[in-house]
C-alpha atoms as a PDB file:
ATOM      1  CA  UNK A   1      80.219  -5.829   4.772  1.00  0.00           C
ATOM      2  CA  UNK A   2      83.558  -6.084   6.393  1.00  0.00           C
ATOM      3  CA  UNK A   3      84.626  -2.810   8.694  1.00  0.00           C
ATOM      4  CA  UNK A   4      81.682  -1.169   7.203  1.00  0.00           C
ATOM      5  CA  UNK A   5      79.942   0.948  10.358  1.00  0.00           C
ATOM      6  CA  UNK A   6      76.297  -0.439  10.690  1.00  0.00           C
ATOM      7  CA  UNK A   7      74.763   3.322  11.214  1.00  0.00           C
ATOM      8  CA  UNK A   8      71.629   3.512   9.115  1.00  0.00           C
ATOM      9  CA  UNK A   9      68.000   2.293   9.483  1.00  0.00           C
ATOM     10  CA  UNK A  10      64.908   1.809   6.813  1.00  0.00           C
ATOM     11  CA  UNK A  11      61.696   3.335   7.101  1.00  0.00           C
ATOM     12  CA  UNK A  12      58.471   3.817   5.278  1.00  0.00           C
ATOM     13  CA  UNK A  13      55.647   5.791   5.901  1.00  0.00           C
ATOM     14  CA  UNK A  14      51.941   4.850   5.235  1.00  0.00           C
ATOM     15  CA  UNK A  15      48.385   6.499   4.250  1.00  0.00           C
ATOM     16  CA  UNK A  16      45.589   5.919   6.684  1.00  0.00           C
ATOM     17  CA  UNK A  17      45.178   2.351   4.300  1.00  0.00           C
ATOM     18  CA  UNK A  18      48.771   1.149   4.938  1.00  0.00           C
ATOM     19  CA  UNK A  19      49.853   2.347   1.558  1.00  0.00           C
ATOM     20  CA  UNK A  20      53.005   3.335   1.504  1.00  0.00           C
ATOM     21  CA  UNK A  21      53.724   6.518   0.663  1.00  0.00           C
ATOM     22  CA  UNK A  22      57.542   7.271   1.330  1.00  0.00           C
ATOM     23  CA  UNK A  23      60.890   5.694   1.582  1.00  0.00           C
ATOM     24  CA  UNK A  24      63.339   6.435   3.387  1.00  0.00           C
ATOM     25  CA  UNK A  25      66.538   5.856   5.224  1.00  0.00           C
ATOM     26  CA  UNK A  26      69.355   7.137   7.673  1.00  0.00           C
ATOM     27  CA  UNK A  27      68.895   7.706  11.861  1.00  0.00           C
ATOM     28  CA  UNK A  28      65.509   6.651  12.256  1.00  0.00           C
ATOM     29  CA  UNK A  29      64.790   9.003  15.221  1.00  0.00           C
ATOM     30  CA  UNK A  30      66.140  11.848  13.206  1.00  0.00           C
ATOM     31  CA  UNK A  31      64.172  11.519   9.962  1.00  0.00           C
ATOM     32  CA  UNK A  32      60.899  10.599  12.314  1.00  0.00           C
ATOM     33  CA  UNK A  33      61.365  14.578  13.904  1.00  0.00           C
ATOM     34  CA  UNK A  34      62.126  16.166  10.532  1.00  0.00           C
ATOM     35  CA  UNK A  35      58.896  14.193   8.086  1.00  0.00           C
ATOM     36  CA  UNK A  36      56.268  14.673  11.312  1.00  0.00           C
ATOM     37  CA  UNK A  37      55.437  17.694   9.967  1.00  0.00           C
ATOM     38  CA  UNK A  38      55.691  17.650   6.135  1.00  0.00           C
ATOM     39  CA  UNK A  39      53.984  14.463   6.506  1.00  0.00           C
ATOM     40  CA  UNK A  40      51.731  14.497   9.404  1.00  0.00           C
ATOM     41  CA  UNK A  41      49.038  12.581   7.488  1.00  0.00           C
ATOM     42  CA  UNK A  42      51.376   9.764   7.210  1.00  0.00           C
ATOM     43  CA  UNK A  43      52.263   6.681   9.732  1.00  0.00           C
ATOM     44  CA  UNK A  44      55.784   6.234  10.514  1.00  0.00           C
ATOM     45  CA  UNK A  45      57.187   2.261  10.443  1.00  0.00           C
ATOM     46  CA  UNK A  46      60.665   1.367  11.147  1.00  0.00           C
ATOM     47  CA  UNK A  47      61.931  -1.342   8.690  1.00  0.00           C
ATOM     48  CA  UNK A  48      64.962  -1.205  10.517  1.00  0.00           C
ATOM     49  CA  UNK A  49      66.299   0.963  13.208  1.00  0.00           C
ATOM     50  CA  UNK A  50      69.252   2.851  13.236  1.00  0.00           C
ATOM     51  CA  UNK A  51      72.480   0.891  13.337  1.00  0.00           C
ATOM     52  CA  UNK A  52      70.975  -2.480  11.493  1.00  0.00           C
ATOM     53  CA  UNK A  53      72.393  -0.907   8.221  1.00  0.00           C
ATOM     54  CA  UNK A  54      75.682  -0.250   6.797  1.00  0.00           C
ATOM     55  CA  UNK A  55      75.567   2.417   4.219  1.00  0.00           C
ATOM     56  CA  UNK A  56      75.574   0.162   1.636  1.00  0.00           C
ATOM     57  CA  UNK A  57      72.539  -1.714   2.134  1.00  0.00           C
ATOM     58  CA  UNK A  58      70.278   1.258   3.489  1.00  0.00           C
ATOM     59  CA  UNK A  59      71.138   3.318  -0.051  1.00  0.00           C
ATOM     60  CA  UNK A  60      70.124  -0.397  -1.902  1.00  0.00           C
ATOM     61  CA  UNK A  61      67.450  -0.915  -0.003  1.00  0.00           C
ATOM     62  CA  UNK A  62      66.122   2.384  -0.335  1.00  0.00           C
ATOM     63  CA  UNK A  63      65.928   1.979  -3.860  1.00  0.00           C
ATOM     64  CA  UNK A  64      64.703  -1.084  -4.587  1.00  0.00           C
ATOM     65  CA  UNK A  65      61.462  -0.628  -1.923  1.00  0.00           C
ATOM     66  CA  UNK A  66      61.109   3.094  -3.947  1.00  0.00           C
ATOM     67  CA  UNK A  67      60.887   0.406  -7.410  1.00  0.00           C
ATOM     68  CA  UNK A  68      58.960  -1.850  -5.818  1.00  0.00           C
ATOM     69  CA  UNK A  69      56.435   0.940  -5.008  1.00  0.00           C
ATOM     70  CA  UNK A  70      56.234   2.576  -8.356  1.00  0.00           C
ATOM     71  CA  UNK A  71      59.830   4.973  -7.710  1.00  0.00           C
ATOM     72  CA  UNK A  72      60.063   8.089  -6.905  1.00  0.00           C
ATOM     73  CA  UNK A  73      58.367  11.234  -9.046  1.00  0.00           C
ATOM     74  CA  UNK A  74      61.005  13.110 -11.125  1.00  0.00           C
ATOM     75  CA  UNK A  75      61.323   9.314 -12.515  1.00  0.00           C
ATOM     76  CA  UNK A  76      57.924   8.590 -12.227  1.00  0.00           C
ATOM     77  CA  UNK A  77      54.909  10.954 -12.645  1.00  0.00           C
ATOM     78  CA  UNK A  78      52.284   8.570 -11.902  1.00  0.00           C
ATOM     79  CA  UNK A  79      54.036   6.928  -9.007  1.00  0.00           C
ATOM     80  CA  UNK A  80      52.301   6.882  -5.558  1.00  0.00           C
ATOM     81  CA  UNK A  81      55.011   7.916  -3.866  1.00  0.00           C
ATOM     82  CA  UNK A  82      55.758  11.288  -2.312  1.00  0.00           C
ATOM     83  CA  UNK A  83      59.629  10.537  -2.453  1.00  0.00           C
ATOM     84  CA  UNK A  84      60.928  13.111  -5.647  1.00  0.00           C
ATOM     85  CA  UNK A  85      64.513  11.501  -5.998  1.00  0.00           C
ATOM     86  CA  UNK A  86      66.136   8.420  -6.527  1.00  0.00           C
ATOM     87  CA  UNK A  87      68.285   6.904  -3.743  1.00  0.00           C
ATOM     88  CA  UNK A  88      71.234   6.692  -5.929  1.00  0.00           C
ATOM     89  CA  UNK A  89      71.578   7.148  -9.565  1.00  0.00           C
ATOM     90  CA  UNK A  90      72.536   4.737 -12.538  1.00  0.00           C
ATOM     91  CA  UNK A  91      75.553   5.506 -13.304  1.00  0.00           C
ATOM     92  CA  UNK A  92      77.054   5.909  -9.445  1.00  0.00           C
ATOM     93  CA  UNK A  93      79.925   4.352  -9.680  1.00  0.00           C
ATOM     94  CA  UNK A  94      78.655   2.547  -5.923  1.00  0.00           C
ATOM     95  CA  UNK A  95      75.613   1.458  -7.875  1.00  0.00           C
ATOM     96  CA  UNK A  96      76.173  -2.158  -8.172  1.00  0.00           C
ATOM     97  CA  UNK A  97      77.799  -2.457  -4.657  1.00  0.00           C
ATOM     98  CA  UNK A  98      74.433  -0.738  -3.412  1.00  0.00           C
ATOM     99  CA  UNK A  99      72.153  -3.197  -5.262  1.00  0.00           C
ATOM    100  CA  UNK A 100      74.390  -6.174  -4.373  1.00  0.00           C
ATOM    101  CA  UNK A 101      73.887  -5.400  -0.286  1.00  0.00           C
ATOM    102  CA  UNK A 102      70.399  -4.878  -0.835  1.00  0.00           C
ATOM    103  CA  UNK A 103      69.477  -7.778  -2.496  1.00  0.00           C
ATOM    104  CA  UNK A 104      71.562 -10.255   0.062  1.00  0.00           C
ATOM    105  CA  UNK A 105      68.860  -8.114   2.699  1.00  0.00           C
ATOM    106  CA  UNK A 106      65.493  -8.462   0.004  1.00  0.00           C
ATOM    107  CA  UNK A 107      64.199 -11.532   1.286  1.00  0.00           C
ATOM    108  CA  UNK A 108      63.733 -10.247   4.795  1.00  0.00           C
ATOM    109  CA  UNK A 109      62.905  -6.606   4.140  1.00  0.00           C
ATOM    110  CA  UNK A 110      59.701  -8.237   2.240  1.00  0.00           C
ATOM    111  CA  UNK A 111      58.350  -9.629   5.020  1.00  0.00           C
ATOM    112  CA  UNK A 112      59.162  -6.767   7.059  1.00  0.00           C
ATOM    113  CA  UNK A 113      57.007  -4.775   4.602  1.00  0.00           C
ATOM    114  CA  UNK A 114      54.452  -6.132   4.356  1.00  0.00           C
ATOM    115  CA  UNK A 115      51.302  -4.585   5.778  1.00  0.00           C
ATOM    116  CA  UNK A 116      51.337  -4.327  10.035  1.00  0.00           C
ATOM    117  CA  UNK A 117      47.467  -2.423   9.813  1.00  0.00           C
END
């Protein structure tokens, strides 16, 4: 990623059955304050914290867990997912950059997901 700043971190948060049930990324801390409210039914699990990320592969990431987990609803209507929007969309012109960071990450963000209940 070069002289990319490493400033964002990957989270999820789960039903009381380790489903997850939202995606999301940026300072960990900070999005932990703001969705323990709208989401107080929900666990909060650091994929990884704030400053583990560039920009780059948080926005990739993002995405491809949202996929992975049916995407998000204005896409979706069935999905399980309370996220509404996309990380990114199709045709941002970062699009394949974002997807190219996140898959060189894939591999180990799998095994970070996978269930810690």
């Amino acid at each position: 990623m070069g002289l990319t700043p490493k400033n964002q971190g990957l989270y999820v948060l789960r039903d009381s059955n380790c489903n997850i049930k939202y995606v999301g990324r940026g300072n960990v801390k900070d999005r932990l304050a703001k969705h323990a409210k709208k989401h107080a039914d929900l666990t909060f699990q650091v994929i990884y914290d704030t400053g583990d990320l560039s920009y780059a592969e948080a926005k990739g990431l993002e995405a491809k867990v949202m996929g992975k987990f049916g995407g998000p609803s204005k896409a979706n209507p069935d999905t399980g997912l309370r996220n509404k929007y996309r990380a990114f969309a199709n045709t941002n012109k970062k699009a394949k950059k974002y997807r190219d960071a996140a898959n060189k990450r894939w591999k180990e963000t799998q095994r970070k997901l996978k269930k810690p209940c």
